[in-house]
N, C-alpha and C. Protein backbone atom coordinates (compact mmCIF):
# COMPACT_ATOMS: atom_id res chain seq x y z
N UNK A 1 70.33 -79.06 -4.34
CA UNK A 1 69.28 -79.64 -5.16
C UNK A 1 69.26 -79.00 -6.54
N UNK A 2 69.34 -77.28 -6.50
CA UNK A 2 68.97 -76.94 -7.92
C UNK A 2 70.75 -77.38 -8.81
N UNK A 3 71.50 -77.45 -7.96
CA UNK A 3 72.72 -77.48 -8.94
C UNK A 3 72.86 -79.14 -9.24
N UNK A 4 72.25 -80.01 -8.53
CA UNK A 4 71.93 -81.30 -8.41
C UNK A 4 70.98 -81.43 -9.98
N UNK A 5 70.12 -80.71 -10.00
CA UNK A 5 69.42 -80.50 -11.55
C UNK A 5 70.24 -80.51 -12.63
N UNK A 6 70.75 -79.34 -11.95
CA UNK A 6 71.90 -78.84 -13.25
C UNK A 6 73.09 -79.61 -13.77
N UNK A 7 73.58 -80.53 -13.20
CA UNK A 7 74.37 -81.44 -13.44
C UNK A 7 73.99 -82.20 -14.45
N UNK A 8 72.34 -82.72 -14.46
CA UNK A 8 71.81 -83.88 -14.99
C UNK A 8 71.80 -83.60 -16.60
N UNK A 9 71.85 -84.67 -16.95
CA UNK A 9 71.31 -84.38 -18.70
C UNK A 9 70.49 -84.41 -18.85
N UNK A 10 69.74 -83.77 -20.27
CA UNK A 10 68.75 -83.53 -20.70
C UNK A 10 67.60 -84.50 -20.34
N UNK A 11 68.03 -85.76 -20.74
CA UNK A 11 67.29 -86.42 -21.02
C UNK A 11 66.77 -86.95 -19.76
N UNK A 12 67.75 -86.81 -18.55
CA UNK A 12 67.71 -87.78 -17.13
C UNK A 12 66.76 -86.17 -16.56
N UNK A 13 66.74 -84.84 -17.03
CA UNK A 13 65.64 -83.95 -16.48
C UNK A 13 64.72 -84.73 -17.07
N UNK A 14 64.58 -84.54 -18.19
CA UNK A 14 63.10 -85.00 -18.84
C UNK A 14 62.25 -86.12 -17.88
N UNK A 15 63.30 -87.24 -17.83
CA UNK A 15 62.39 -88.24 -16.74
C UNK A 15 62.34 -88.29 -15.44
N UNK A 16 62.81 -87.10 -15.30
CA UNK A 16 62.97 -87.12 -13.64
C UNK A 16 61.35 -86.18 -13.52
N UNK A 17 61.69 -85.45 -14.78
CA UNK A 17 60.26 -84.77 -14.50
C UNK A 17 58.74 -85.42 -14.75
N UNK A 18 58.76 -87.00 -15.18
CA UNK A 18 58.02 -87.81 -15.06
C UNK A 18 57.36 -87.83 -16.43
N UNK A 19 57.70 -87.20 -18.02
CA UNK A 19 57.01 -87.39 -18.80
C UNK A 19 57.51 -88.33 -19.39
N UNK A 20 56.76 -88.94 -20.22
CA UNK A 20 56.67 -89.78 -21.20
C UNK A 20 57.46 -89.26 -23.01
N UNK A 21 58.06 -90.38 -23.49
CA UNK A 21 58.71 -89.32 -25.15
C UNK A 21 57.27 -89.47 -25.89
N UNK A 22 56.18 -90.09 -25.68
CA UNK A 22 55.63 -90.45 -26.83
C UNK A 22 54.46 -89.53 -26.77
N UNK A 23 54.37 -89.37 -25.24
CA UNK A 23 52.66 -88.49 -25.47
C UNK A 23 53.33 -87.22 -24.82
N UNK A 24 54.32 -86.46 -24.24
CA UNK A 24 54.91 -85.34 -25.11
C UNK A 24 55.29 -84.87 -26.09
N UNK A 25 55.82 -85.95 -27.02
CA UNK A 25 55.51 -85.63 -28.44
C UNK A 25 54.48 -85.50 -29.61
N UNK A 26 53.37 -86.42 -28.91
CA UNK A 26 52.36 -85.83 -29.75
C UNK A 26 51.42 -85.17 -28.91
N UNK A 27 51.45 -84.34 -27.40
CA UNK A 27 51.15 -83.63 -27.01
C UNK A 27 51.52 -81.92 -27.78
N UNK A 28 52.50 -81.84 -28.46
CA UNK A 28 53.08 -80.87 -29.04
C UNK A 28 53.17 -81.20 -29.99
N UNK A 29 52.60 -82.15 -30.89
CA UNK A 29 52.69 -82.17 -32.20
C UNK A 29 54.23 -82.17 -33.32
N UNK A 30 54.95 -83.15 -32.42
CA UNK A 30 56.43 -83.69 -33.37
C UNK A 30 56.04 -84.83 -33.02
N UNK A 31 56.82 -85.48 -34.11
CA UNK A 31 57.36 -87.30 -34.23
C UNK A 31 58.00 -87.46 -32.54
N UNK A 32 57.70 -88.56 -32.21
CA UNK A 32 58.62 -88.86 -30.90
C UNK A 32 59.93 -89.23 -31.22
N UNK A 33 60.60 -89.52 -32.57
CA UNK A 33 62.00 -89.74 -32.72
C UNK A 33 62.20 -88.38 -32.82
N UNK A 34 61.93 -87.06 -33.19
CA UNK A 34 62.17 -85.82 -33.26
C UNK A 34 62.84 -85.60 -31.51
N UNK A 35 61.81 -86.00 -30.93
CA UNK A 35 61.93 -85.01 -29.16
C UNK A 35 62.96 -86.26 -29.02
N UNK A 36 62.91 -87.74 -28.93
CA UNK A 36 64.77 -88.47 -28.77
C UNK A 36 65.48 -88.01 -29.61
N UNK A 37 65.82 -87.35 -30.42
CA UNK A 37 66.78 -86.84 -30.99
C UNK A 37 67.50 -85.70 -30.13
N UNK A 38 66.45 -84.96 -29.72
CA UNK A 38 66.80 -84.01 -28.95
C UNK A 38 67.33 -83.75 -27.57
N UNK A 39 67.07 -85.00 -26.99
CA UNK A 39 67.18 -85.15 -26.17
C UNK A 39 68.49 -86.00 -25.66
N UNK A 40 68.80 -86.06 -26.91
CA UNK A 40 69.92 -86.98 -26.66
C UNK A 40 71.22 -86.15 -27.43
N UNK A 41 70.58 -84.88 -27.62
CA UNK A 41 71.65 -84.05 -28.13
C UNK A 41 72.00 -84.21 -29.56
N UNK A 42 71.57 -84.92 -30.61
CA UNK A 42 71.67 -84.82 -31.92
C UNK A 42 71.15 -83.84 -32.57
N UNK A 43 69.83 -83.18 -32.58
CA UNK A 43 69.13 -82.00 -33.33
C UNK A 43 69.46 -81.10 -32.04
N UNK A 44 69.70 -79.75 -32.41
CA UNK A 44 70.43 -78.68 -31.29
C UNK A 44 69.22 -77.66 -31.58
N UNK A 45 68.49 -77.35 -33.04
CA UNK A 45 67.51 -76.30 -33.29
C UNK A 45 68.43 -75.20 -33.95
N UNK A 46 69.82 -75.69 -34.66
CA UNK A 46 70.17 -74.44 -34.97
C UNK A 46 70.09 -73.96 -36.87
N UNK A 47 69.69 -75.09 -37.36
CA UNK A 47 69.12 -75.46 -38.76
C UNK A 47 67.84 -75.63 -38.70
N UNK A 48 67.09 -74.01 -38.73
CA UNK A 48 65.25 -74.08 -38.66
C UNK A 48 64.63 -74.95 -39.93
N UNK A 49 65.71 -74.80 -41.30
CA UNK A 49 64.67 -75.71 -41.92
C UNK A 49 64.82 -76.91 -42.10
N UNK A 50 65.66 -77.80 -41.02
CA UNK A 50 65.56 -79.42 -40.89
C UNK A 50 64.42 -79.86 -40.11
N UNK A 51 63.50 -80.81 -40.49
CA UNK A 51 62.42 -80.95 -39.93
C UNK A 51 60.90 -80.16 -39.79
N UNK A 52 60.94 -78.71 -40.54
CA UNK A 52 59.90 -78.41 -40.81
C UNK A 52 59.99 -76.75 -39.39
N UNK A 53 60.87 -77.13 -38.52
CA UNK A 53 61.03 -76.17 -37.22
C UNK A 53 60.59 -77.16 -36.18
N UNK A 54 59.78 -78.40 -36.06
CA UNK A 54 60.11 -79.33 -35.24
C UNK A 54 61.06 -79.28 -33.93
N UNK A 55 61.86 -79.26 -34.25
CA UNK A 55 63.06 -79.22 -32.90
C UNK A 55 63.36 -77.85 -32.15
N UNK A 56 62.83 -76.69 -32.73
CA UNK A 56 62.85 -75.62 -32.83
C UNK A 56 61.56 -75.87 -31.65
N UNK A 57 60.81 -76.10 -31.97
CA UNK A 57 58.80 -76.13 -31.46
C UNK A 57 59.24 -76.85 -30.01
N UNK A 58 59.74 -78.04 -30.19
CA UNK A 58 59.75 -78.69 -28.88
C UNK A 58 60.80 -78.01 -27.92
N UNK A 59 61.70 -77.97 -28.27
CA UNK A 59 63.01 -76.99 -27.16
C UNK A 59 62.47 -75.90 -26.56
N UNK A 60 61.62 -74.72 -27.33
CA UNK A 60 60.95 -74.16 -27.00
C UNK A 60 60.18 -74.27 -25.97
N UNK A 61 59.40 -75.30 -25.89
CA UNK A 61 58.46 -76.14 -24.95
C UNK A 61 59.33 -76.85 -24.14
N UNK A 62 60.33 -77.50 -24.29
CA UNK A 62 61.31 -77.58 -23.52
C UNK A 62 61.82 -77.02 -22.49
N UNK A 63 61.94 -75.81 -22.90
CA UNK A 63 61.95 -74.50 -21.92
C UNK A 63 61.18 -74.20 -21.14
N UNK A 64 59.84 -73.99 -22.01
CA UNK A 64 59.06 -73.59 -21.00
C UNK A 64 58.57 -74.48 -19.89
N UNK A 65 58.65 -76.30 -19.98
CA UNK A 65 58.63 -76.81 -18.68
C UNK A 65 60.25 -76.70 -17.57
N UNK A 66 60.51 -75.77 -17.68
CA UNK A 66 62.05 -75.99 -17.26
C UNK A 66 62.59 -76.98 -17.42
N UNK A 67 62.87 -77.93 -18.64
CA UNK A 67 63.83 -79.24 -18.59
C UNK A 67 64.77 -78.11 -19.47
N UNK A 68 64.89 -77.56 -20.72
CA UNK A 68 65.65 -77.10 -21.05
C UNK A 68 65.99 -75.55 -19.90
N UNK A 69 67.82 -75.52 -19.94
CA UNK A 69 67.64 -74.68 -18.60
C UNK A 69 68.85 -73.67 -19.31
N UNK A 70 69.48 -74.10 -20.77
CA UNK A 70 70.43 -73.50 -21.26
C UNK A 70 69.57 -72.47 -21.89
N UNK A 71 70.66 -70.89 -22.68
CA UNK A 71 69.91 -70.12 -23.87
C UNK A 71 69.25 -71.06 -24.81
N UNK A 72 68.47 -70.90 -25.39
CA UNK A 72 67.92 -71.10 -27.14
C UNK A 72 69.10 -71.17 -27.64
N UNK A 73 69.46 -72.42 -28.42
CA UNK A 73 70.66 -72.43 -29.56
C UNK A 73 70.46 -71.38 -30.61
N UNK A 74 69.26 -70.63 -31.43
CA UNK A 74 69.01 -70.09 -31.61
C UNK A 74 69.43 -68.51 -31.76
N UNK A 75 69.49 -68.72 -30.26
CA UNK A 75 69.57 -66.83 -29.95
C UNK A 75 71.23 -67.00 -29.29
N UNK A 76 71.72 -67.80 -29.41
CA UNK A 76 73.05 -67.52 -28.89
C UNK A 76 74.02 -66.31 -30.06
């Protein structure tokens, strides 16, 4: 099961975990094309000043619901 997770992409965690792009995104305060961007692997968070830190904010939060399961692009 957990490597069954781990297989999945980002985006197929995200909905498996039952949220929504639009009111997680303005649950956390980004654009909802910000968190599909991300989710689809275009913004990575490794250019803090594209978007204001935006993609940076949500990955973060990302994390902390366990959908993101890799390091911080960030801190690599």
């Amino acid at each position: 099961m957990a490597s069954e997770f781990k297989d999945m992409s980002l985006k197929e965690r995200f909905n498996k975990r039952g949220f929504g792009v639009t009111s997680y995104a303005r649950a956390y305060g980004v654009g909802h094309s910000i968190l599909s961007l991300v989710l689809s692997g275009v913004y990575n968070g490794r250019n803090s000043s594209v978007n204001g830190g935006a993609t940076r904010r949500i990955i973060a939060q990302l994390k902390k619901d366990k959908i993101w399961i890799e390091k911080l692009p960030w801190e690599v």
